[in-house]
PDB file of N, CA and C in Angstrom:
ATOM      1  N   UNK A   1    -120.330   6.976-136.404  1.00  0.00           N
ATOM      2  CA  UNK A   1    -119.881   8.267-136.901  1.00  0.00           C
ATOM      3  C   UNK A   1    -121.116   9.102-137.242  1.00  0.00           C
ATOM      4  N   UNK A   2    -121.097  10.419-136.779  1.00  0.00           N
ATOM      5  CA  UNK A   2    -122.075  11.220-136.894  1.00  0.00           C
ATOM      6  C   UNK A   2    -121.892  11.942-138.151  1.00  0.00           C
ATOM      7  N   UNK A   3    -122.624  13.038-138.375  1.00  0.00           N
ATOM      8  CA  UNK A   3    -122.608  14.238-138.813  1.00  0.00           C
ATOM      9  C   UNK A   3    -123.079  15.505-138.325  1.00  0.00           C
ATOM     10  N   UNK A   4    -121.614  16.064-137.559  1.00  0.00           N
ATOM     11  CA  UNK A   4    -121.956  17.091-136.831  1.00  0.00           C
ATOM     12  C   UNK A   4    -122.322  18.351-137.124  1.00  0.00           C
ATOM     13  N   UNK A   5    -122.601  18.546-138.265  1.00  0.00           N
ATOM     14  CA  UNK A   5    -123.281  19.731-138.774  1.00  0.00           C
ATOM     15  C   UNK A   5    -124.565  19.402-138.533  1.00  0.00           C
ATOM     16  N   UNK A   6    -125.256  18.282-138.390  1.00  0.00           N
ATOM     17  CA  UNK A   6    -126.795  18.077-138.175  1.00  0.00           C
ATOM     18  C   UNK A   6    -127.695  18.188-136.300  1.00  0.00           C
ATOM     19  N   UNK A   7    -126.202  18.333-135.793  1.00  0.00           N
ATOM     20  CA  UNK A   7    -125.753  18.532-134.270  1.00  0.00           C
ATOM     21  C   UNK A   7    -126.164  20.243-133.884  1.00  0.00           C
ATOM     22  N   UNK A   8    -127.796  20.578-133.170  1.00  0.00           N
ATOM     23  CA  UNK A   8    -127.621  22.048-132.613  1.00  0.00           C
ATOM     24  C   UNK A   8    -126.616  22.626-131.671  1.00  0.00           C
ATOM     25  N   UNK A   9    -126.149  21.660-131.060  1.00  0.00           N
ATOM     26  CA  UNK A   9    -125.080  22.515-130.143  1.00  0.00           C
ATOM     27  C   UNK A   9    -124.170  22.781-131.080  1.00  0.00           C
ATOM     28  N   UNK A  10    -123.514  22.055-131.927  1.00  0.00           N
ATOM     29  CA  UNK A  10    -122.571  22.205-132.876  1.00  0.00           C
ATOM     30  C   UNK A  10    -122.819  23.738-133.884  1.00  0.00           C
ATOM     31  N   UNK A  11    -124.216  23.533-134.350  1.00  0.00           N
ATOM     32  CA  UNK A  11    -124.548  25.037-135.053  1.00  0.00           C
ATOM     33  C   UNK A  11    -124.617  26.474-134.062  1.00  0.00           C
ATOM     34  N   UNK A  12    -124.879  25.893-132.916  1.00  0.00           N
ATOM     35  CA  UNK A  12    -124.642  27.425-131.790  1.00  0.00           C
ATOM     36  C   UNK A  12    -123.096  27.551-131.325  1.00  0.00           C
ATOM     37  N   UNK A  13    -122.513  26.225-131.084  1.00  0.00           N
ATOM     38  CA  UNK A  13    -121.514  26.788-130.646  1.00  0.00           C
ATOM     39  C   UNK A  13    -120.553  27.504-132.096  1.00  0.00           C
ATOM     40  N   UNK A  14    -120.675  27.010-133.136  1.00  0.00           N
ATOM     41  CA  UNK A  14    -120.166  27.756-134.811  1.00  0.00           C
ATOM     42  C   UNK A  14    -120.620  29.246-134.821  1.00  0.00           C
ATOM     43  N   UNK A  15    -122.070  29.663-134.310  1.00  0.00           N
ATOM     44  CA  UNK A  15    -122.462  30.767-134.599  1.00  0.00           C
ATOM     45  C   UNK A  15    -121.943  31.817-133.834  1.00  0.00           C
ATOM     46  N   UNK A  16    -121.903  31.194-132.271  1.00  0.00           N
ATOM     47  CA  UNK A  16    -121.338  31.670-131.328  1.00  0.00           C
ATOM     48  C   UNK A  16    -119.728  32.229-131.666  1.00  0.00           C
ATOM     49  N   UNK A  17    -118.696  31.250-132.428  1.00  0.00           N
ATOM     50  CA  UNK A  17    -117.216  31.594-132.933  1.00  0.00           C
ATOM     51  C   UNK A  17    -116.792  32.618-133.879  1.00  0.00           C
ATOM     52  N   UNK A  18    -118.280  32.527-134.939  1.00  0.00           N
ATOM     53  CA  UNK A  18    -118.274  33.949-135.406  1.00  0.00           C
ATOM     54  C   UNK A  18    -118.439  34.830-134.703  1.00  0.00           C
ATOM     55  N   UNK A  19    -119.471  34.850-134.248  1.00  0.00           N
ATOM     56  CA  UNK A  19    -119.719  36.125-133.588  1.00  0.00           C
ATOM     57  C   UNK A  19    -118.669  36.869-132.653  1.00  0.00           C
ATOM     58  N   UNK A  20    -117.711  35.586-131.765  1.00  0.00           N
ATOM     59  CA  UNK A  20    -116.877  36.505-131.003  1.00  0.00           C
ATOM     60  C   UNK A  20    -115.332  36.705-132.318  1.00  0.00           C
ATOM     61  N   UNK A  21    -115.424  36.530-133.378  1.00  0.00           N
ATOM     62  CA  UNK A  21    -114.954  36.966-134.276  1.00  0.00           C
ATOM     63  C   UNK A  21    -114.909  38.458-134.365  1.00  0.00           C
ATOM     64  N   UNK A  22    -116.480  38.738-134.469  1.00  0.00           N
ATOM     65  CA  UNK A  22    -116.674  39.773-135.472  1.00  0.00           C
ATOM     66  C   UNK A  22    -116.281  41.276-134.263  1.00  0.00           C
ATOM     67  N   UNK A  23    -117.131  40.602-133.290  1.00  0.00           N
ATOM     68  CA  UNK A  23    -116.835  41.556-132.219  1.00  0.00           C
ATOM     69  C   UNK A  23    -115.623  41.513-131.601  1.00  0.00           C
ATOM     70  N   UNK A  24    -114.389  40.806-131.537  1.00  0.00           N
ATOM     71  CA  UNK A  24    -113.393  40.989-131.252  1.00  0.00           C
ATOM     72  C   UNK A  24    -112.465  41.770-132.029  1.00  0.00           C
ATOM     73  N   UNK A  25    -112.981  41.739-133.476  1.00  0.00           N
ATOM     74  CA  UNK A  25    -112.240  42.646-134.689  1.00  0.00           C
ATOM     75  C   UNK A  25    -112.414  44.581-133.656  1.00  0.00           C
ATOM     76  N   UNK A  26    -113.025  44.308-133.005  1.00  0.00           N
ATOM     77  CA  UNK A  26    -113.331  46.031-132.558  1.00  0.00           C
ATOM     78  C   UNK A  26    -112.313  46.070-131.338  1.00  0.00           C
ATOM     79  N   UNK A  27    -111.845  45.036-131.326  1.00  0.00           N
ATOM     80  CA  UNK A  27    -111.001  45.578-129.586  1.00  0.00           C
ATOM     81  C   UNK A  27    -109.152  46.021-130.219  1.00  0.00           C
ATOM     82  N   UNK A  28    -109.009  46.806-129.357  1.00  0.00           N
ATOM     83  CA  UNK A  28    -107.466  47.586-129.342  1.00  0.00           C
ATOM     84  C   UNK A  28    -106.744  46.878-130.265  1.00  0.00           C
ATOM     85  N   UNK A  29    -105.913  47.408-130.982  1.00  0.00           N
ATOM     86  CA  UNK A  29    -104.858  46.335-132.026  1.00  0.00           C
ATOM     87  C   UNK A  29    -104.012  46.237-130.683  1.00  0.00           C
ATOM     88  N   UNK A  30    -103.914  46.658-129.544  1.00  0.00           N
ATOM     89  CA  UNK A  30    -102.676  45.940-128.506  1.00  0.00           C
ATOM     90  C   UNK A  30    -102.973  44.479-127.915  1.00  0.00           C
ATOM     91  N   UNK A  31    -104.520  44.584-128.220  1.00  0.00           N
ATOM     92  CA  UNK A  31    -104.673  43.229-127.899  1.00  0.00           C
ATOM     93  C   UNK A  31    -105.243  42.232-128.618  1.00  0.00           C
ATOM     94  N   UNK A  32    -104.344  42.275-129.799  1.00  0.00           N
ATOM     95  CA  UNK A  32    -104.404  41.351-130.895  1.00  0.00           C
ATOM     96  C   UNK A  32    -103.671  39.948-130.065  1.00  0.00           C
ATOM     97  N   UNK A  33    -102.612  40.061-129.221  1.00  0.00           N
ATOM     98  CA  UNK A  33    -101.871  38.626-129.059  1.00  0.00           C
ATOM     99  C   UNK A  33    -101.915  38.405-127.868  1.00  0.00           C
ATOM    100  N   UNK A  34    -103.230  38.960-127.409  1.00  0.00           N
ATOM    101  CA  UNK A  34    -103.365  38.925-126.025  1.00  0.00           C
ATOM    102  C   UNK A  34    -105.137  38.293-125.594  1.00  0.00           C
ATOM    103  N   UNK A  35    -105.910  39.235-125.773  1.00  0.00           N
ATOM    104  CA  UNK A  35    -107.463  38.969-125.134  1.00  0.00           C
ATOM    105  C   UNK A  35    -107.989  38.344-126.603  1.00  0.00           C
ATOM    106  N   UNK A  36    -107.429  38.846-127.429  1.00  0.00           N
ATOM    107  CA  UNK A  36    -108.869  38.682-128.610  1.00  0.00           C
ATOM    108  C   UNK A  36    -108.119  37.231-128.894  1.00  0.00           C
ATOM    109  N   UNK A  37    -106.939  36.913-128.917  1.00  0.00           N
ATOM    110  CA  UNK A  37    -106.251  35.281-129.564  1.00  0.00           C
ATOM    111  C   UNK A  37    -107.070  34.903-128.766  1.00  0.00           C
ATOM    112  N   UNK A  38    -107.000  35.085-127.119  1.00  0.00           N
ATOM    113  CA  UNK A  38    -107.167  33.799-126.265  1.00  0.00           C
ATOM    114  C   UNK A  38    -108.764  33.650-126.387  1.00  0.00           C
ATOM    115  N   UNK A  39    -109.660  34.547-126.690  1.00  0.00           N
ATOM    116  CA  UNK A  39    -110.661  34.627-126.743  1.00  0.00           C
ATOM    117  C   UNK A  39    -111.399  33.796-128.227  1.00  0.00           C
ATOM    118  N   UNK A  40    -110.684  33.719-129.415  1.00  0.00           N
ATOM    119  CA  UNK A  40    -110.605  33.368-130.409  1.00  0.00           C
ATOM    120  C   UNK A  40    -110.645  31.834-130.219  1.00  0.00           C
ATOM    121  N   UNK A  41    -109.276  31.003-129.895  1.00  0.00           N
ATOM    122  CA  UNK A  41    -108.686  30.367-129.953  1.00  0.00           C
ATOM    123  C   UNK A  41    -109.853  28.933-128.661  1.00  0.00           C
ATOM    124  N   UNK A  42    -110.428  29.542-127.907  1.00  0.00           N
ATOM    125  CA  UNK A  42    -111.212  29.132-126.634  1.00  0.00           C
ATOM    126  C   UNK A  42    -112.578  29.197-127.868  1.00  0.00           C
ATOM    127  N   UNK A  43    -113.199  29.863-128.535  1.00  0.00           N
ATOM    128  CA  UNK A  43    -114.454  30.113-129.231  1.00  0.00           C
ATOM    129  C   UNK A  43    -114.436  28.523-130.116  1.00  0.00           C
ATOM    130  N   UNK A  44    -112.880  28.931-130.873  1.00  0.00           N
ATOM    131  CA  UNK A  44    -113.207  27.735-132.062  1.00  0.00           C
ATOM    132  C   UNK A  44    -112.624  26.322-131.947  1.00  0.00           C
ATOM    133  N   UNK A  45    -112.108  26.506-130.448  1.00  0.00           N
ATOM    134  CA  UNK A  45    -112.119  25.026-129.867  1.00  0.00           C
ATOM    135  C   UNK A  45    -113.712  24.212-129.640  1.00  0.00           C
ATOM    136  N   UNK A  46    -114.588  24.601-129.093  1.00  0.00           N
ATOM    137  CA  UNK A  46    -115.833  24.359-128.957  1.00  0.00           C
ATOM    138  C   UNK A  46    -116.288  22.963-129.744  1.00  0.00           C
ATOM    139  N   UNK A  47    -116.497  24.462-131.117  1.00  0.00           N
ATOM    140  CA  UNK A  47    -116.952  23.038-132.580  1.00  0.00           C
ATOM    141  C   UNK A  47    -116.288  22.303-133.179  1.00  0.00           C
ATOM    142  N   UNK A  48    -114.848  22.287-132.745  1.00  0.00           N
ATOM    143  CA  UNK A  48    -113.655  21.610-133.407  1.00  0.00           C
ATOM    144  C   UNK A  48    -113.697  20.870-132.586  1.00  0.00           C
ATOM    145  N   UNK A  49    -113.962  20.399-131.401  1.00  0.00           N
ATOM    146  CA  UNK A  49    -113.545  19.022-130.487  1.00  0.00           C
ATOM    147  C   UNK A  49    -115.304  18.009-130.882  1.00  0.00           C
ATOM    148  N   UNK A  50    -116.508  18.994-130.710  1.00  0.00           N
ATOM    149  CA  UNK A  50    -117.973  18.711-131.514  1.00  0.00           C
ATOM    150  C   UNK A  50    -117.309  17.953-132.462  1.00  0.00           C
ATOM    151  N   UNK A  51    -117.053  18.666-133.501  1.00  0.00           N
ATOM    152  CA  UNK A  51    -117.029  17.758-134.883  1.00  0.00           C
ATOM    153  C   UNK A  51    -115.755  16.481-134.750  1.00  0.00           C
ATOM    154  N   UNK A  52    -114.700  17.139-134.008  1.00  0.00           N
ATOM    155  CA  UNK A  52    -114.103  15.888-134.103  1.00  0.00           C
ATOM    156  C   UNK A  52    -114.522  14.383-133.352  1.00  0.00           C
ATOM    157  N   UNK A  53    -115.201  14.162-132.221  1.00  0.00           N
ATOM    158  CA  UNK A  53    -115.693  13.392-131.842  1.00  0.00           C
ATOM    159  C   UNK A  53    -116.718  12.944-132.269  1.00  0.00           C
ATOM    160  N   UNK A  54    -117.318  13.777-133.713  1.00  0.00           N
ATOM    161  CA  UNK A  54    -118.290  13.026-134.118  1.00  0.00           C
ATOM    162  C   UNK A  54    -117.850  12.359-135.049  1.00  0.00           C
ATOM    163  N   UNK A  55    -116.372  12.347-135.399  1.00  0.00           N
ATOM    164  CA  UNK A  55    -115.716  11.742-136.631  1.00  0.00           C
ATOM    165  C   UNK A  55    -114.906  10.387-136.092  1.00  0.00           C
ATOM    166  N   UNK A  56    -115.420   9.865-134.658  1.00  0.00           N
ATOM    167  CA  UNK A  56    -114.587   9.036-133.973  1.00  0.00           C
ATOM    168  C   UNK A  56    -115.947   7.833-133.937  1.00  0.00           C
ATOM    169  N   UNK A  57    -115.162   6.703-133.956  1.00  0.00           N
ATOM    170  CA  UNK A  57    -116.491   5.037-133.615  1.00  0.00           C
ATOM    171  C   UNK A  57    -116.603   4.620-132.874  1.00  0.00           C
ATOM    172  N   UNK A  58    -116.583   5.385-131.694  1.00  0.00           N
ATOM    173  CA  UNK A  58    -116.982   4.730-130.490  1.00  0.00           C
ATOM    174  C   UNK A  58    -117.874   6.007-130.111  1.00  0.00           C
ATOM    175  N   UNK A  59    -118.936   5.633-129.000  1.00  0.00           N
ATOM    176  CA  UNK A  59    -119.376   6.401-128.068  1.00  0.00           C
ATOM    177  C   UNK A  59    -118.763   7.055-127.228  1.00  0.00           C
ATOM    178  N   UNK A  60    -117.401   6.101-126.520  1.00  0.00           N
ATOM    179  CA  UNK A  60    -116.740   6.744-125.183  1.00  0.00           C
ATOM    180  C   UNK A  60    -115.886   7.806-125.912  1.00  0.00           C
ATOM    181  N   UNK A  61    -115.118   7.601-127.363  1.00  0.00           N
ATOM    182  CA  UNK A  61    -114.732   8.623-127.799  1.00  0.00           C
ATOM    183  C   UNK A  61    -115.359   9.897-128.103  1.00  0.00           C
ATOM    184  N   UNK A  62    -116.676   9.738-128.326  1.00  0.00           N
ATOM    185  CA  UNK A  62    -117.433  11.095-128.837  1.00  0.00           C
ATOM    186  C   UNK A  62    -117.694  11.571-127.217  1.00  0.00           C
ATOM    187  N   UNK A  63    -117.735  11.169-126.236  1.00  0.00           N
ATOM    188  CA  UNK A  63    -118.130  11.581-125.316  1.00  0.00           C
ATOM    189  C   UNK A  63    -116.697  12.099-124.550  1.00  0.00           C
ATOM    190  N   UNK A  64    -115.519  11.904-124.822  1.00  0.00           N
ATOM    191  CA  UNK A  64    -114.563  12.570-124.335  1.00  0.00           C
ATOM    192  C   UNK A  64    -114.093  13.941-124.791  1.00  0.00           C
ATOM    193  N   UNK A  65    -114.380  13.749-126.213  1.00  0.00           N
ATOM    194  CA  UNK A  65    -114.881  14.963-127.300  1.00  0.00           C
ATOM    195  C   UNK A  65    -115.654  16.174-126.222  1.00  0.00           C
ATOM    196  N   UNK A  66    -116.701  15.705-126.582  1.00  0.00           N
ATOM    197  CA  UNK A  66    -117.921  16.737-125.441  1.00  0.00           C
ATOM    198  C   UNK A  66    -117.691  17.279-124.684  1.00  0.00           C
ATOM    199  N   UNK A  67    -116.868  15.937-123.644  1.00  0.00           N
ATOM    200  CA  UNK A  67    -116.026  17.070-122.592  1.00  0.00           C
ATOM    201  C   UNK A  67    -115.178  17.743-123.052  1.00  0.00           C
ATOM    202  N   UNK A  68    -114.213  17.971-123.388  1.00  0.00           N
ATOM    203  CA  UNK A  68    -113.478  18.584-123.796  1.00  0.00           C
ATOM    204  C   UNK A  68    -114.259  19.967-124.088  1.00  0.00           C
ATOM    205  N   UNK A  69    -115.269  20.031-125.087  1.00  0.00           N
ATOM    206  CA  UNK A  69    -115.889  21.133-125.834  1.00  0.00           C
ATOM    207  C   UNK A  69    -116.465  22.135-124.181  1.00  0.00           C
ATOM    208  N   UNK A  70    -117.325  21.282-123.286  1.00  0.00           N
ATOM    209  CA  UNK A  70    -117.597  21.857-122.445  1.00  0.00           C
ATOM    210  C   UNK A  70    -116.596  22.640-121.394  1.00  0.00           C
ATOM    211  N   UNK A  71    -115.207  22.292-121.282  1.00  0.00           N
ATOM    212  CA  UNK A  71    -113.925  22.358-120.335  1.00  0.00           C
ATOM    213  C   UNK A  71    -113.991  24.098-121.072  1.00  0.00           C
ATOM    214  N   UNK A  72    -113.899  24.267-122.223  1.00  0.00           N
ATOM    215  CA  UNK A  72    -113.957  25.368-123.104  1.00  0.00           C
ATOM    216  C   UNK A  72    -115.044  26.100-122.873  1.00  0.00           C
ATOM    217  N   UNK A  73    -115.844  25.775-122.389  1.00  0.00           N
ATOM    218  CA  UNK A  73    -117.528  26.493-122.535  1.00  0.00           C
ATOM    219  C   UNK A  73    -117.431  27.281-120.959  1.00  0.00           C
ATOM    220  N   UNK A  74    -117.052  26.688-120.301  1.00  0.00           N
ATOM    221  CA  UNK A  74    -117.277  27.398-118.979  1.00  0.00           C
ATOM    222  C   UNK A  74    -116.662  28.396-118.688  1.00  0.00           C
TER     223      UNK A  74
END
């Protein structure tokens, strides 16, 4: 078991979720349940699959984690 706050991809991909936070607060209120969710929702998957695989005891689990985070990244 890690600690994925001590993880840099983990702190870029976090910084990265704000950020499309802050700048999504500026787009159309029509596309509140449309571009900015899906855009949201894809951001803070990232560090949430990161941290959760670092909360798992195996290797093959943290590494299915990862993928996952990357499936999101592209």
């Amino acid at each position: 078991m890690q600690n994925f706050k001590e993880l840099k991809v983990w702190e870029k991909s976090h910084q990265i979720t704000l950020d499309i936070y802050k700048v999504s607060a500026c787009f159309p209120k029509e596309e509140t349940y449309g571009l900015t969710n899906q855009l949201r929702r894809a951001a803070a998957s990232i560090p949430a699959n990161i941290a959760e695989g670092c909360g798992k005891n195996s290797q093959p689990d943290l590494a299915n984690f990862l993928k996952y985070s990357l499936r999101f990244s592209e």
